[in-house]
PDB file of N, CA and C in Angstrom:
ATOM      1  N   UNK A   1     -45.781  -1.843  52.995  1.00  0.00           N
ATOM      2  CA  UNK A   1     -45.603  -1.524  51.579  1.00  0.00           C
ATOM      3  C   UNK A   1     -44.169  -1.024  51.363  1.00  0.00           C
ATOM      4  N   UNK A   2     -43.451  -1.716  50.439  1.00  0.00           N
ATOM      5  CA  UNK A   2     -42.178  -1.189  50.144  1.00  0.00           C
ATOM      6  C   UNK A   2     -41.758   0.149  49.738  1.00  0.00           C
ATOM      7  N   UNK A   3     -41.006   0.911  49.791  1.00  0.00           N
ATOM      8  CA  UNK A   3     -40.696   2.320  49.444  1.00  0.00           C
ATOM      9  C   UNK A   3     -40.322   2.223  47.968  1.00  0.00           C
ATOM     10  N   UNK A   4     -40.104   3.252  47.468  1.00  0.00           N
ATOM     11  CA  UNK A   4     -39.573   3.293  45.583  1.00  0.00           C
ATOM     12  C   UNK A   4     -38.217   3.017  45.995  1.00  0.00           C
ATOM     13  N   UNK A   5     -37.776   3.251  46.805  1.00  0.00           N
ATOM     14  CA  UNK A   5     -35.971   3.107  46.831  1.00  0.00           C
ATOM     15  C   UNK A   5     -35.749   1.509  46.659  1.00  0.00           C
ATOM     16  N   UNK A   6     -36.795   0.859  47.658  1.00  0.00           N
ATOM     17  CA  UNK A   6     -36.459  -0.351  47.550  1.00  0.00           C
ATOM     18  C   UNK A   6     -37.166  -1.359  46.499  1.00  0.00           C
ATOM     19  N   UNK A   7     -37.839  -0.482  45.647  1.00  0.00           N
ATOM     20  CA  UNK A   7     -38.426  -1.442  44.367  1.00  0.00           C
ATOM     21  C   UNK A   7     -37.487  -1.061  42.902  1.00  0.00           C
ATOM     22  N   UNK A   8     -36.820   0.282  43.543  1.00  0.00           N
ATOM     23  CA  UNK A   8     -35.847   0.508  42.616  1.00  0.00           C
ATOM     24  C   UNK A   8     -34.280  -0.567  42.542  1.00  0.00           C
ATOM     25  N   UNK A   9     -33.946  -0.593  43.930  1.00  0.00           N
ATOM     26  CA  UNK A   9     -32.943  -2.110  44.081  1.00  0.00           C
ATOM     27  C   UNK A   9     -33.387  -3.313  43.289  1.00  0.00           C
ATOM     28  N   UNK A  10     -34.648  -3.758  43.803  1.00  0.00           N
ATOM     29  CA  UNK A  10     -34.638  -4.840  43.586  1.00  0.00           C
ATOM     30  C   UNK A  10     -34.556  -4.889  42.279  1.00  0.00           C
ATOM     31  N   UNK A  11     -35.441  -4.026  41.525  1.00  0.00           N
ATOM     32  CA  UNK A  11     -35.247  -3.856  39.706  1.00  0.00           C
ATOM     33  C   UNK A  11     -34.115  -4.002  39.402  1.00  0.00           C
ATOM     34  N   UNK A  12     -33.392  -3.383  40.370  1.00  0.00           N
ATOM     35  CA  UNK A  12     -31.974  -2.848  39.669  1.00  0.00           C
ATOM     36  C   UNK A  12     -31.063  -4.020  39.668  1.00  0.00           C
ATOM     37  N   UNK A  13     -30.996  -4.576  40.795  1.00  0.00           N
ATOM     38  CA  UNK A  13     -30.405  -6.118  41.161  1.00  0.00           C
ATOM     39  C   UNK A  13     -30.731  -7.167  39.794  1.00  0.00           C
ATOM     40  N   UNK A  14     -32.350  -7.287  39.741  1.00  0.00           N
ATOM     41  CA  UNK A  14     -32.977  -8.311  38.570  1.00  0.00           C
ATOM     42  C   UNK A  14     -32.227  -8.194  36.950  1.00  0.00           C
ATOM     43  N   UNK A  15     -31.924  -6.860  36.944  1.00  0.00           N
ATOM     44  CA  UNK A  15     -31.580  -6.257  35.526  1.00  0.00           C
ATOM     45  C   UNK A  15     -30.310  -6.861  35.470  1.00  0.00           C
ATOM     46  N   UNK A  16     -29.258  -6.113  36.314  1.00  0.00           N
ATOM     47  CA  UNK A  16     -28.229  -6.940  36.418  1.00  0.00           C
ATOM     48  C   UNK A  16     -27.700  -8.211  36.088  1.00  0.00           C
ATOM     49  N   UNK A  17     -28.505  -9.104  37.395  1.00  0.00           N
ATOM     50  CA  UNK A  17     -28.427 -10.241  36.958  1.00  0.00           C
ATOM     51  C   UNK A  17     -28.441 -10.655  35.942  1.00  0.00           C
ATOM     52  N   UNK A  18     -29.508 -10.819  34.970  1.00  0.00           N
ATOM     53  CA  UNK A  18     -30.437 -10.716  33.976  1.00  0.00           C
ATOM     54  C   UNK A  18     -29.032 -10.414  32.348  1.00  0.00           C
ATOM     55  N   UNK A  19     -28.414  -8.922  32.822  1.00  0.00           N
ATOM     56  CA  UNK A  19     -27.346  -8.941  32.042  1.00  0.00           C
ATOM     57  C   UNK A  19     -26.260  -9.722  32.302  1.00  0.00           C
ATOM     58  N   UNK A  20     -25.838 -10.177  33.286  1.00  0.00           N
ATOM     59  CA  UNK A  20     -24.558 -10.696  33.511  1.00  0.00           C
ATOM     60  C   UNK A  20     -24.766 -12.421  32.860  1.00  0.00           C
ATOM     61  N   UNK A  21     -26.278 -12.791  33.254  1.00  0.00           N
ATOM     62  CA  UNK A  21     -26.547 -14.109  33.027  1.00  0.00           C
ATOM     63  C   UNK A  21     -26.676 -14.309  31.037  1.00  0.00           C
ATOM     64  N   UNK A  22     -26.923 -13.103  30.490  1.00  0.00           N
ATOM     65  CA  UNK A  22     -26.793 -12.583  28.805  1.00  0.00           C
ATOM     66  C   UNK A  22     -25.623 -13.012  28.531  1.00  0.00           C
ATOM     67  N   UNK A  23     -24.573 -11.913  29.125  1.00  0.00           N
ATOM     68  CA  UNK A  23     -23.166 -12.159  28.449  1.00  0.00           C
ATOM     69  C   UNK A  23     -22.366 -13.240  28.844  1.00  0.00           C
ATOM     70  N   UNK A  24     -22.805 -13.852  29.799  1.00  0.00           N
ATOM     71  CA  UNK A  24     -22.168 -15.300  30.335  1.00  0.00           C
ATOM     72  C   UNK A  24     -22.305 -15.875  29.182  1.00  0.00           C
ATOM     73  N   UNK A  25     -24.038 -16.518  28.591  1.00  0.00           N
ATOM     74  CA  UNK A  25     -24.291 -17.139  27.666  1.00  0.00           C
ATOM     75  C   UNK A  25     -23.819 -16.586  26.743  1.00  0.00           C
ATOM     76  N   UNK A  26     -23.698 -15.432  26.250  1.00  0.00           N
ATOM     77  CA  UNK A  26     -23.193 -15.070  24.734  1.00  0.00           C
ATOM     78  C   UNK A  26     -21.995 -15.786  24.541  1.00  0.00           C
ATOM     79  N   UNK A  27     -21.138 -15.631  25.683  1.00  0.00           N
ATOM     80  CA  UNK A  27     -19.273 -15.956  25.308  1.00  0.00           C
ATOM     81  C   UNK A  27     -19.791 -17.238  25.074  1.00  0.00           C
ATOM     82  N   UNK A  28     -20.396 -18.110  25.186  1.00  0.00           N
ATOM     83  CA  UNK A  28     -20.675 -19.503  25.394  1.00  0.00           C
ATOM     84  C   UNK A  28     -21.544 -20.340  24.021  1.00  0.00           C
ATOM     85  N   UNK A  29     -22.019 -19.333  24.039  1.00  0.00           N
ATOM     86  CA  UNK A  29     -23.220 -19.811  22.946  1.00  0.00           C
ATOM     87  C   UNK A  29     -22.898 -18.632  21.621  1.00  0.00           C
ATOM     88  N   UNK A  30     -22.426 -19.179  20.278  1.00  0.00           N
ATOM     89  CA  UNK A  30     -22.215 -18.253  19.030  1.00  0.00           C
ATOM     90  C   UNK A  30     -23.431 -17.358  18.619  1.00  0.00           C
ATOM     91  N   UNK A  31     -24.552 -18.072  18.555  1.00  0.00           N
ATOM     92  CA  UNK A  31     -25.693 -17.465  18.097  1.00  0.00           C
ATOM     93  C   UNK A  31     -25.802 -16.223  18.679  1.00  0.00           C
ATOM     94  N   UNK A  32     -25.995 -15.753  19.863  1.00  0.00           N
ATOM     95  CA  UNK A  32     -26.073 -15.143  20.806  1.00  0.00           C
ATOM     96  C   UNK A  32     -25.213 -13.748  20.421  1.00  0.00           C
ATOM     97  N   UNK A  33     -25.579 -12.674  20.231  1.00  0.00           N
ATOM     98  CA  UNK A  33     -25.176 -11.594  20.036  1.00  0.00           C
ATOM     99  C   UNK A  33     -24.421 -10.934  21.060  1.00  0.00           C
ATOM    100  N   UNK A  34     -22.587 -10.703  21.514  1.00  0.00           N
ATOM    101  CA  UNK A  34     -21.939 -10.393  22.354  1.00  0.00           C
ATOM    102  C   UNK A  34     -21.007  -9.653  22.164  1.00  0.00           C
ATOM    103  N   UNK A  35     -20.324  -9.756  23.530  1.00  0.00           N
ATOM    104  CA  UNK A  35     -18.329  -8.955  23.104  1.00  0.00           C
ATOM    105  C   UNK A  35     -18.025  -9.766  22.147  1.00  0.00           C
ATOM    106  N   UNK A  36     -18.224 -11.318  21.308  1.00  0.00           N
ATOM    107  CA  UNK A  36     -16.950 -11.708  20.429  1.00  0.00           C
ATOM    108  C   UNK A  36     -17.348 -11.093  19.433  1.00  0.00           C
ATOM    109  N   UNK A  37     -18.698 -10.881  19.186  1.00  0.00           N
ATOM    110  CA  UNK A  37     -18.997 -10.487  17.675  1.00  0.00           C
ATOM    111  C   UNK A  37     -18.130  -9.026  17.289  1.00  0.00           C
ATOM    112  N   UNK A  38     -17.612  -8.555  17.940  1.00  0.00           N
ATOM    113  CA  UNK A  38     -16.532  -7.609  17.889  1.00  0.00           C
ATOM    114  C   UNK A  38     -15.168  -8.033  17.362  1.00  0.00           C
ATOM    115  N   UNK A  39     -15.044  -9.143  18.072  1.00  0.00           N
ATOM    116  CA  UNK A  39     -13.531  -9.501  18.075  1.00  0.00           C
ATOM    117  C   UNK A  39     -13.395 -10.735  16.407  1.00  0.00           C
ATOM    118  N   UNK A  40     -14.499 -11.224  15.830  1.00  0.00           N
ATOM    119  CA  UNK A  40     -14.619 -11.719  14.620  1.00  0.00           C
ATOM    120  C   UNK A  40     -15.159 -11.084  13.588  1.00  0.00           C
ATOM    121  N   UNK A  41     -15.077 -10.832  12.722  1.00  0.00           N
ATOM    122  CA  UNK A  41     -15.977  -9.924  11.143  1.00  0.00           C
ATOM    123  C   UNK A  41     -15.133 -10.162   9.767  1.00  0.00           C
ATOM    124  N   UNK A  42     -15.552 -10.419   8.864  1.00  0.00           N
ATOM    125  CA  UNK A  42     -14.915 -10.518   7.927  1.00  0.00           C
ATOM    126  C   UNK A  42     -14.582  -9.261   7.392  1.00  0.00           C
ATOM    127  N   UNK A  43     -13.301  -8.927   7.150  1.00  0.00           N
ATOM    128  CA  UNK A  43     -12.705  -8.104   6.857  1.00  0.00           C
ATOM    129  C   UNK A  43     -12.686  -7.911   5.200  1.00  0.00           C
ATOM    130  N   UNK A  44     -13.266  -6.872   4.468  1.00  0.00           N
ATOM    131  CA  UNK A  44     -13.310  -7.206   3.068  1.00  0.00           C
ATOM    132  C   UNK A  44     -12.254  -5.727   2.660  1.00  0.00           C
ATOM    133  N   UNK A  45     -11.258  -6.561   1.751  1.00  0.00           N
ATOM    134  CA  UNK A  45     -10.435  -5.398   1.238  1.00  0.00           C
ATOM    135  C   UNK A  45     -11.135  -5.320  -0.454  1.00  0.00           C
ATOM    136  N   UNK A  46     -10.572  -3.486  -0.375  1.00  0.00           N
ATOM    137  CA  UNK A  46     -11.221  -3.637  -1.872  1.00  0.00           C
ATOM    138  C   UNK A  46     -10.156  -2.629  -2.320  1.00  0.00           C
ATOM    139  N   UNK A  47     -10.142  -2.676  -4.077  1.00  0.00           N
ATOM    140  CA  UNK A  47      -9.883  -1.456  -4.583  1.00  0.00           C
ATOM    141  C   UNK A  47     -10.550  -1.071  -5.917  1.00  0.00           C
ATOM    142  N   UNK A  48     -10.011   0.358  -5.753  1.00  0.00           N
ATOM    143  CA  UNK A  48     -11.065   0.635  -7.056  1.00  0.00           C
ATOM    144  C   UNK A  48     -10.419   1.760  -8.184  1.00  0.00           C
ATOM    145  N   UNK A  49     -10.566   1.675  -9.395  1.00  0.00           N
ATOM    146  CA  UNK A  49     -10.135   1.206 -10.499  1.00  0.00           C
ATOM    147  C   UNK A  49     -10.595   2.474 -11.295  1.00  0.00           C
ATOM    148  N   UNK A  50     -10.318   3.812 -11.407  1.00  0.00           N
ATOM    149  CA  UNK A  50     -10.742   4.203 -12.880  1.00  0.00           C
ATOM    150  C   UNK A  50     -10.969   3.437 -13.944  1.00  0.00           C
ATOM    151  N   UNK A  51     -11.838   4.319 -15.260  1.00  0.00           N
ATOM    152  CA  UNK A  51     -11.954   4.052 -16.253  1.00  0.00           C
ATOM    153  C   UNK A  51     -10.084   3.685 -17.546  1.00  0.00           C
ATOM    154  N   UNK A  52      -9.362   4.614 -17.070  1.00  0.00           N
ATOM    155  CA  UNK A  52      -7.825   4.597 -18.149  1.00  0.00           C
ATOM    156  C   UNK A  52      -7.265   3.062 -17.042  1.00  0.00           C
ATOM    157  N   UNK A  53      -7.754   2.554 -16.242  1.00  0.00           N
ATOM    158  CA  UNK A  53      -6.984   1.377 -15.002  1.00  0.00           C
ATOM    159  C   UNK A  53      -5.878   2.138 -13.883  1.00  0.00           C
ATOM    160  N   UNK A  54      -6.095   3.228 -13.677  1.00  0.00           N
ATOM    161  CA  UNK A  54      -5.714   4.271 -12.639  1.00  0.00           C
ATOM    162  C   UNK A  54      -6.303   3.757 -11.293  1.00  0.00           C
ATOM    163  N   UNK A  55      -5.274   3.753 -10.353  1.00  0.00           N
ATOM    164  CA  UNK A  55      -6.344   3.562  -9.021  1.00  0.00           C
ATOM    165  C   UNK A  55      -6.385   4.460  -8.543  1.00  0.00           C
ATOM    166  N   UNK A  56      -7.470   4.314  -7.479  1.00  0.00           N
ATOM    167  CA  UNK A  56      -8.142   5.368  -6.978  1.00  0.00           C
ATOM    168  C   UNK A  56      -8.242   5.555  -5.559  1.00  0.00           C
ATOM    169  N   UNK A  57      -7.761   6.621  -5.033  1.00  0.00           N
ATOM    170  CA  UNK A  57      -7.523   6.718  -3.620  1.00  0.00           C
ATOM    171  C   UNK A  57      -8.379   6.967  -3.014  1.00  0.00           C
ATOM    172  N   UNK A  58      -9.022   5.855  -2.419  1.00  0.00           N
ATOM    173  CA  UNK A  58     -10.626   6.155  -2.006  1.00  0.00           C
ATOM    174  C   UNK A  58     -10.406   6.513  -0.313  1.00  0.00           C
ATOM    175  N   UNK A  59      -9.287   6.923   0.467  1.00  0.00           N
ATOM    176  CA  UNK A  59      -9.566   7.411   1.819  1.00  0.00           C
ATOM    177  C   UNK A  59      -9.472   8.318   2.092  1.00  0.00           C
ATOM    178  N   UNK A  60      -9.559   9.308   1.449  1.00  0.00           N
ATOM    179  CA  UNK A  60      -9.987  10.956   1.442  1.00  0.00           C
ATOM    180  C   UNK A  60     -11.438  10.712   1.582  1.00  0.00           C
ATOM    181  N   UNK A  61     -12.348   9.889   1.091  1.00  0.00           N
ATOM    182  CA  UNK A  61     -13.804   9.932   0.962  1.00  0.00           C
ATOM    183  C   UNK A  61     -14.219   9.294   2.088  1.00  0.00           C
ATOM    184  N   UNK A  62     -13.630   8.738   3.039  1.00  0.00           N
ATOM    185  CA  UNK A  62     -13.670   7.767   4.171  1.00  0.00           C
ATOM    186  C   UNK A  62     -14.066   8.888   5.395  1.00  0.00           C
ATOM    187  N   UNK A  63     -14.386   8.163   6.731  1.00  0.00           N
ATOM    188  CA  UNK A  63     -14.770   8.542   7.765  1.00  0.00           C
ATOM    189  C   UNK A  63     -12.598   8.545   8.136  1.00  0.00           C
ATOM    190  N   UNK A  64     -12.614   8.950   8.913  1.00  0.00           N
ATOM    191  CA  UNK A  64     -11.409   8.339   9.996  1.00  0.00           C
ATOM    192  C   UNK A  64     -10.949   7.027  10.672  1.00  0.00           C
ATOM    193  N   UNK A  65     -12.475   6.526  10.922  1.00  0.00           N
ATOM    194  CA  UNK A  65     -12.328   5.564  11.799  1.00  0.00           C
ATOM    195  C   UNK A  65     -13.208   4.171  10.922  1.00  0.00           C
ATOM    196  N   UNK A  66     -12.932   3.897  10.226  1.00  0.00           N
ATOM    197  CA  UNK A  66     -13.480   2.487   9.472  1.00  0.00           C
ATOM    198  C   UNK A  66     -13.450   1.112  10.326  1.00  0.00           C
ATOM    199  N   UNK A  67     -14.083   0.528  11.097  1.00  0.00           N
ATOM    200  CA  UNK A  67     -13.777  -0.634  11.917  1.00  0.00           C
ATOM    201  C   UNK A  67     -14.302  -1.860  10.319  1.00  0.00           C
ATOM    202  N   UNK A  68     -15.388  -1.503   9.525  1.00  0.00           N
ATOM    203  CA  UNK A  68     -15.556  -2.888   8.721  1.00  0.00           C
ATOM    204  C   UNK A  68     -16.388  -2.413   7.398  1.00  0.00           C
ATOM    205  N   UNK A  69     -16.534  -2.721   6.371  1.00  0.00           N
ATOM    206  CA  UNK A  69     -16.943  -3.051   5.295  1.00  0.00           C
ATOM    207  C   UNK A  69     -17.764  -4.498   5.125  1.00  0.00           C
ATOM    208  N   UNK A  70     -19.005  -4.321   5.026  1.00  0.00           N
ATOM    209  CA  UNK A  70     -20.026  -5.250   4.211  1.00  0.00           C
ATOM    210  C   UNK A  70     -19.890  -4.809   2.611  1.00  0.00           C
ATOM    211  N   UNK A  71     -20.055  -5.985   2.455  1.00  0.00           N
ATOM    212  CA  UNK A  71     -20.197  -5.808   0.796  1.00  0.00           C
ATOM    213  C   UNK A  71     -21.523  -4.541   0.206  1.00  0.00           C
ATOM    214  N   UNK A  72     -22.546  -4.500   1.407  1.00  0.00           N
ATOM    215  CA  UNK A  72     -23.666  -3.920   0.733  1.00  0.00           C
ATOM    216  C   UNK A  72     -22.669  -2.255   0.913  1.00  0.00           C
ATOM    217  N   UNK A  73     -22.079  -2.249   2.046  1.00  0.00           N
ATOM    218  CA  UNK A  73     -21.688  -0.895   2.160  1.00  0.00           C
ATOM    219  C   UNK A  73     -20.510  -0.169   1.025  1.00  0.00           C
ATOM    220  N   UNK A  74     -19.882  -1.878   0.895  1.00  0.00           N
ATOM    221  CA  UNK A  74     -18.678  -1.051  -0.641  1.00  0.00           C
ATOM    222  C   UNK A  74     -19.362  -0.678  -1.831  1.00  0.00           C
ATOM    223  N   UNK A  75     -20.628  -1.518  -2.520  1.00  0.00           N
ATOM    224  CA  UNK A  75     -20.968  -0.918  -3.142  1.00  0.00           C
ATOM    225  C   UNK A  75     -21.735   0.050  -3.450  1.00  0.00           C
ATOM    226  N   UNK A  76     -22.304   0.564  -1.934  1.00  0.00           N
ATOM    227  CA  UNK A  76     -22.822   1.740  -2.459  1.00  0.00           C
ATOM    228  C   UNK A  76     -21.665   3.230  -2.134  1.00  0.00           C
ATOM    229  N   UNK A  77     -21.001   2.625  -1.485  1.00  0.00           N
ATOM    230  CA  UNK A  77     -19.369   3.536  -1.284  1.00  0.00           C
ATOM    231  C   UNK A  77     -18.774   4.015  -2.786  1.00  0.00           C
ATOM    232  N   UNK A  78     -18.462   2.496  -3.312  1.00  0.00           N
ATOM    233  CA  UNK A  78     -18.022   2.726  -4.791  1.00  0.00           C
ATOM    234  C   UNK A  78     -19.019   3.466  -5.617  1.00  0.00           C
ATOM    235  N   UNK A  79     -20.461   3.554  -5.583  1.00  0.00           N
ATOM    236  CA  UNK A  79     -21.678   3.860  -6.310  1.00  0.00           C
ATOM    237  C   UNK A  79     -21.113   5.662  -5.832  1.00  0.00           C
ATOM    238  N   UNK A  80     -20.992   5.957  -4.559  1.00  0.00           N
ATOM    239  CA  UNK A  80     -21.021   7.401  -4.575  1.00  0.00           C
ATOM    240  C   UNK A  80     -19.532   7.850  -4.892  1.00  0.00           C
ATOM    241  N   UNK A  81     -18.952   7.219  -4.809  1.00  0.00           N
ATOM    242  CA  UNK A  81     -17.014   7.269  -5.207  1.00  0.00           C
ATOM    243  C   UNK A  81     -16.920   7.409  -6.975  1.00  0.00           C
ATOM    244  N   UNK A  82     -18.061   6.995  -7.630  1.00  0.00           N
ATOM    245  CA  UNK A  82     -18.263   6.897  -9.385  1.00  0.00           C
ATOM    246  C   UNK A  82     -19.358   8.597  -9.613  1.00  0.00           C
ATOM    247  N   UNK A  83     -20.034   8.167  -8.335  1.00  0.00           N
ATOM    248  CA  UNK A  83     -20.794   9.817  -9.330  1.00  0.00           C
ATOM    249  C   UNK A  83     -19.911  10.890  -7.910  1.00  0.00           C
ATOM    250  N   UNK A  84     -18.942  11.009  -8.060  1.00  0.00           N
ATOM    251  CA  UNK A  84     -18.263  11.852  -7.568  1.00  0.00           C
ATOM    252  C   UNK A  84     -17.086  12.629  -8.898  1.00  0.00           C
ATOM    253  N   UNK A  85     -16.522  11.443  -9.579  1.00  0.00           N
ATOM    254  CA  UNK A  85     -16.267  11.650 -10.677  1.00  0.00           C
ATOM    255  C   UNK A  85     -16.751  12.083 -11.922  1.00  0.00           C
ATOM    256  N   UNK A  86     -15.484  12.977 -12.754  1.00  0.00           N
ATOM    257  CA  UNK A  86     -16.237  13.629 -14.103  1.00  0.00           C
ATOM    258  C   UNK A  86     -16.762  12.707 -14.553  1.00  0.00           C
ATOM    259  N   UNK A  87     -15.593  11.696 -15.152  1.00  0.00           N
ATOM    260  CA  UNK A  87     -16.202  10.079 -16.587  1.00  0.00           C
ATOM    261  C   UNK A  87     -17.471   9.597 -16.027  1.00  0.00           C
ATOM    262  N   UNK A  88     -17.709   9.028 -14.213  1.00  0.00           N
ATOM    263  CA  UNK A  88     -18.584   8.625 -14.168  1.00  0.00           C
ATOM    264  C   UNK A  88     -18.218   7.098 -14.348  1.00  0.00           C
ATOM    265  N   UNK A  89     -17.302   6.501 -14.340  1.00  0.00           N
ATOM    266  CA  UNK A  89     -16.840   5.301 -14.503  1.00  0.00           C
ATOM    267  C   UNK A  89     -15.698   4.637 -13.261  1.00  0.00           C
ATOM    268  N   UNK A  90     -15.724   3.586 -12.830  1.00  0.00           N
ATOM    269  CA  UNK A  90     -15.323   3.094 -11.490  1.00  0.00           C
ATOM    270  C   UNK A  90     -15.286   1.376 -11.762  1.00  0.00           C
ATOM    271  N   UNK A  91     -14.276   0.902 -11.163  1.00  0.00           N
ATOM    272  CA  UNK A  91     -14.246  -0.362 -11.272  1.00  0.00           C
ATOM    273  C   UNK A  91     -14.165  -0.526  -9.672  1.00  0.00           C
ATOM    274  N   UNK A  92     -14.515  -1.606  -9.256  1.00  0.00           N
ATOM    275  CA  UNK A  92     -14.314  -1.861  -7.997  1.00  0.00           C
ATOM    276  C   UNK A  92     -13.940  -3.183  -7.541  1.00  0.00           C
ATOM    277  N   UNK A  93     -12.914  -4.249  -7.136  1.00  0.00           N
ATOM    278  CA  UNK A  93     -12.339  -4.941  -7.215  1.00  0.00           C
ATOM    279  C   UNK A  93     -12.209  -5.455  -5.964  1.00  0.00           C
ATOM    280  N   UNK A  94     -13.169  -6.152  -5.389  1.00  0.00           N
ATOM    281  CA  UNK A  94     -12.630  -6.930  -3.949  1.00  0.00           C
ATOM    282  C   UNK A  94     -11.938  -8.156  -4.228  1.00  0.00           C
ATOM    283  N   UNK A  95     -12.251  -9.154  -5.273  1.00  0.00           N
ATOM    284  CA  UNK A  95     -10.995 -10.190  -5.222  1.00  0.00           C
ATOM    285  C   UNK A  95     -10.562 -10.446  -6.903  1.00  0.00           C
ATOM    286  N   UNK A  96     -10.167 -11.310  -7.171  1.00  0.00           N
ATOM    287  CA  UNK A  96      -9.668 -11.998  -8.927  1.00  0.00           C
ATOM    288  C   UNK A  96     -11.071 -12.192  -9.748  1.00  0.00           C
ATOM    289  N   UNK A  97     -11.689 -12.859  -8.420  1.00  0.00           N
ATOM    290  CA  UNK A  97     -13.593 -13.241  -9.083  1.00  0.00           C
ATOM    291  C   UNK A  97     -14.252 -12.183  -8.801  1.00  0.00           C
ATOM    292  N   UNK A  98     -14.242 -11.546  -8.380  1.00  0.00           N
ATOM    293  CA  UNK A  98     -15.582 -10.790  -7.941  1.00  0.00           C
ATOM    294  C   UNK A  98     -15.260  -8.752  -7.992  1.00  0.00           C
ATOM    295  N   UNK A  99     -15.610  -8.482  -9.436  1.00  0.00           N
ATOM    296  CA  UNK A  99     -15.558  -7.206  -9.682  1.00  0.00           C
ATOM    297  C   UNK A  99     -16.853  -6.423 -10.551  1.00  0.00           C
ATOM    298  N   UNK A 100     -16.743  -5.298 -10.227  1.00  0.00           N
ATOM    299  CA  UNK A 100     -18.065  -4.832 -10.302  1.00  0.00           C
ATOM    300  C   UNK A 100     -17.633  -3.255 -10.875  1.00  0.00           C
ATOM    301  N   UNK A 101     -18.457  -3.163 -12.272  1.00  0.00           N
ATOM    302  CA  UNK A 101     -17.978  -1.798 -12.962  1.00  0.00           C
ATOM    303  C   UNK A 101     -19.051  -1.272 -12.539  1.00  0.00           C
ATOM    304  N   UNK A 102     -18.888   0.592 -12.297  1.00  0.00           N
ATOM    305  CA  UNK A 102     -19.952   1.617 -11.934  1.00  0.00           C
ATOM    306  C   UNK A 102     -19.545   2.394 -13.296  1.00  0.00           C
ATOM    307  N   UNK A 103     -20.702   3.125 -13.652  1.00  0.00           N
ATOM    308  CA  UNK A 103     -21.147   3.595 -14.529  1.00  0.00           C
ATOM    309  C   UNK A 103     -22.287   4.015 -15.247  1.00  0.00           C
ATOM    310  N   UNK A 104     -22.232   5.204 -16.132  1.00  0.00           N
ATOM    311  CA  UNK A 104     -23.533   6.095 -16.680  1.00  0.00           C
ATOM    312  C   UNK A 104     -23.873   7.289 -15.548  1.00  0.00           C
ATOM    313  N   UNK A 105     -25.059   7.561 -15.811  1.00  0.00           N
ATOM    314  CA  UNK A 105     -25.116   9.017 -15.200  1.00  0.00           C
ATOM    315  C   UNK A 105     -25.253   8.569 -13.797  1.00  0.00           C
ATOM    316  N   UNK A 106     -26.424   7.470 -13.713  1.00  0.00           N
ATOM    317  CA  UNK A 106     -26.561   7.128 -12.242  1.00  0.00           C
ATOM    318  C   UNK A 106     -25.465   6.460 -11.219  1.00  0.00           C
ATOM    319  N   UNK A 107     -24.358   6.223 -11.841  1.00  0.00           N
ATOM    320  CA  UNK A 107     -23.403   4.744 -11.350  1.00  0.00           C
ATOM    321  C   UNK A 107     -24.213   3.523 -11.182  1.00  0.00           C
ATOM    322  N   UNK A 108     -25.195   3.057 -12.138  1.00  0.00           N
ATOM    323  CA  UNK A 108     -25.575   1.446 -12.083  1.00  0.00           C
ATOM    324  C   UNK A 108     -24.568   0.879 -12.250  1.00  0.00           C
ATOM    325  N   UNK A 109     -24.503  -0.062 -11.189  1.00  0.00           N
ATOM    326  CA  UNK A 109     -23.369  -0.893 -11.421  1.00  0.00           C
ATOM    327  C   UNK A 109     -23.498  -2.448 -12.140  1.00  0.00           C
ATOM    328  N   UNK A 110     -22.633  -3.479 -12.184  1.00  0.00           N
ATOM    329  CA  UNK A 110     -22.714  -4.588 -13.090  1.00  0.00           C
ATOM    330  C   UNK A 110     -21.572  -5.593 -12.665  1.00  0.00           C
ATOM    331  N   UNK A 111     -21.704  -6.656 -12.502  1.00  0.00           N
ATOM    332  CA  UNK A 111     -20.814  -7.714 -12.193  1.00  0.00           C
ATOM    333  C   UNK A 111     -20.301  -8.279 -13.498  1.00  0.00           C
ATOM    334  N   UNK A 112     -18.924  -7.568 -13.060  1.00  0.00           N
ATOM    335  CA  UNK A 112     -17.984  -8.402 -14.378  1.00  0.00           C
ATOM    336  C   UNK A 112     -17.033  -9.442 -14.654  1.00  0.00           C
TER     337      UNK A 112
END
C-alpha cells in the first residue's frame, strides 16, 4: 500500500501536468481562457461632462491602479460620479456616437 507522501506526488505530478497541458492549449487555442487574455482588452476611454459643459476630473474618484474599463463598469462609475454631485447632472462621453446623460435624484441615465 502506498504511503500519503507518495499519493501526494503522484497528485501533485497529475495536477501539474494537467496545468502545463491548460496553458500550452490556451496560447494556442483563443477560446481558452489564458496569459493572452491579459495582454488583449479593449481599452475604453471616456470623459465626462458637467451640466454648464465643464469637464470633470474623474481620477480623484478612481482606485490607483485601473488596468480596464467595461462599459457596464463606466456607467455605473459615471452613475456614482453624478450622485456625488450637487446639480446631479453628468454627461459621459466615450466616443462622437455614443453618449449618455446622468441625471435626477437617482442618476438614471439615458442615451443621447
Amino acid at each position: 500500500m502506498p504511503s500519503q507522501s507518495t499519493n501526494f506526488k503522484i497528485i501533485f505530478k497529475a495536477m501539474l501536468i494537467a496545468e502545463i497541458l491548460y496553458l500550452t492549449a490556451s496560447f494556442f487555442i483563443p477560446q481558452i481562457p489564458g496569459w493572452k487574455m491579459f495582454a488583449s482588452f479593449e481599452r475604453l476611454d471616456f470623459k465626462l461632462v458637467d451640466g454648464n459643459g465643464n469637464t470633470i476630473d474623474h481620477r480623484p474618484m478612481l482606485p490607483t491602479v485601473v488596468y480596464q474599463f467595461s462599459q457596464y463598469r463606466i456607467l455605473n462609475f459615471s452613475k456614482f460620479a453624478c450622485l456625488k454631485r450637487d446639480d446631479r447632472k453628468v454627461i459621459l462621453i466615450i466616443s462622437e456616437k455614443e453618449k449618455y446623460l446622468f441625471q435626477g435624484p437617482s442618476c438614471d441615465y439615458q442615451k443621447i
